[in-house]
Protein backbone atom coordinates (compact mmCIF):
# COMPACT_ATOMS: atom_id res chain seq x y z
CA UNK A 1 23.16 -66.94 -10.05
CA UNK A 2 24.04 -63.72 -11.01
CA UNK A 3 23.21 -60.26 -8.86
CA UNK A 4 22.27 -57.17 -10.50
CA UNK A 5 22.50 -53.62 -9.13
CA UNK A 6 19.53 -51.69 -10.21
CA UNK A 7 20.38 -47.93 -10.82
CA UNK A 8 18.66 -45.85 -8.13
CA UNK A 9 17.37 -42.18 -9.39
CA UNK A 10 17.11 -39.68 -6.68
CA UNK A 11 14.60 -37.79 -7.59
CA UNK A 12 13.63 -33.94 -6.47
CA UNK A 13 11.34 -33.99 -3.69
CA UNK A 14 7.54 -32.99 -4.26
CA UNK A 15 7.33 -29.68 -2.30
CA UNK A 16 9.72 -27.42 -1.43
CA UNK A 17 10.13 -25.14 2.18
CA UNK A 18 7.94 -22.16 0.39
CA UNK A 19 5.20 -24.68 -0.56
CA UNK A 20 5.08 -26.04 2.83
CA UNK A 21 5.11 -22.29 4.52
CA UNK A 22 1.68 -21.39 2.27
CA UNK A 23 0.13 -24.84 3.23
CA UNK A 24 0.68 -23.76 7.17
CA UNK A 25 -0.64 -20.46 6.54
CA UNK A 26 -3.65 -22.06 4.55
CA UNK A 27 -4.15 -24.64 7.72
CA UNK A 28 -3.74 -21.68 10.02
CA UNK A 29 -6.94 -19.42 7.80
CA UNK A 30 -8.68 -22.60 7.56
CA UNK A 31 -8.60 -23.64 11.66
CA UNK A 32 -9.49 -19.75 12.62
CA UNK A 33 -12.62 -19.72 10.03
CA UNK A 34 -13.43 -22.77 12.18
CA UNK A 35 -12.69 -21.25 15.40
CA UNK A 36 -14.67 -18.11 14.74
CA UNK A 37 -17.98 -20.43 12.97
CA UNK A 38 -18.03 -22.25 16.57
CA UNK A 39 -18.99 -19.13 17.89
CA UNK A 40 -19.93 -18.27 21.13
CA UNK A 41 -22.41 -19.29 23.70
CA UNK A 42 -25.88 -17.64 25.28
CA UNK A 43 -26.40 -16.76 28.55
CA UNK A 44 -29.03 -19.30 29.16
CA UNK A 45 -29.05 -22.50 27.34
CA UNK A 46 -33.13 -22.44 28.31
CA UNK A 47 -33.59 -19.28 26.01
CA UNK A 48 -32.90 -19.09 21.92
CA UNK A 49 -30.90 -15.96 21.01
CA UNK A 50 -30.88 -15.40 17.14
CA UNK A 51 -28.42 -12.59 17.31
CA UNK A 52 -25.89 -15.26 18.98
CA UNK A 53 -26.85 -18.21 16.94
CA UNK A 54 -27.16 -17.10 13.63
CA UNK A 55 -24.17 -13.36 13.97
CA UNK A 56 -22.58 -12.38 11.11
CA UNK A 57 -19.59 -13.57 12.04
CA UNK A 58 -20.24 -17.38 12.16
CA UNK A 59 -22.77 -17.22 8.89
CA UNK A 60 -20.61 -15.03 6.80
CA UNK A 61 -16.87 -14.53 7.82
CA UNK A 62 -16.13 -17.56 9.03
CA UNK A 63 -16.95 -19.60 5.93
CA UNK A 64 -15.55 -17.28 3.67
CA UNK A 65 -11.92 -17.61 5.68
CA UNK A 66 -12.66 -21.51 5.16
CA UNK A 67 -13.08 -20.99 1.46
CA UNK A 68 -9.94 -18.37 1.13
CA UNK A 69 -7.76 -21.28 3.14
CA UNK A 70 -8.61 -24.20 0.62
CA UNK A 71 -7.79 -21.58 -1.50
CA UNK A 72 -4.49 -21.18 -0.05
CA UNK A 73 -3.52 -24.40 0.03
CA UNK A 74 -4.61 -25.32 -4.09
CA UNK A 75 -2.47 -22.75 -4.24
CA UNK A 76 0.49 -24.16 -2.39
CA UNK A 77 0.23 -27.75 -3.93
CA UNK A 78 0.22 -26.40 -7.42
CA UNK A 79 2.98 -23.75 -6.80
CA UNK A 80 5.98 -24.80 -8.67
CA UNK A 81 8.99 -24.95 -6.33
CA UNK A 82 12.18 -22.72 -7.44
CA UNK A 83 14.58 -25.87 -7.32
């Protein structure tokens, strides 16, 4: 019975350290869009207030930050590394 070494290939790992720093910074973007879209609270949870509920802030800005973090990150998966 005979034993045979097979030849083992290191191979270059899949991201590098400037790939990983833009996915952070994409995570970061994407977890403050969803910070500011939960918003804040009203006064009294008896009464409706539009101007909280439905502020420009949580309908416009905070989605688009979502958006510009996936973004981000497409970005840092596809970025070739230098090494």
């Amino acid at each position: 019975m005979s034993v045979t070494k097979k030849n083992i290939v290191e191979s270059a790992p899949l991201f590098g350290k400037e790939n990983y720093q833009w996915m952070i910074i994409g995570a970061v973007i994407i977890a403050l869009g969803m910070f500011l879209m939960s918003g804040g609270k009203n006064q009294d949870p008896k009464v409706f207030d539009y101007k909280v509920v439905y502020s420009t802030t949580r309908v416009t800005i905070a989605p688009i930050l979502i958006l510009l973090g996936l973004v981000v990150e497409v970005y840092a998966i596809f970025k070739k590394s230098k090494a």
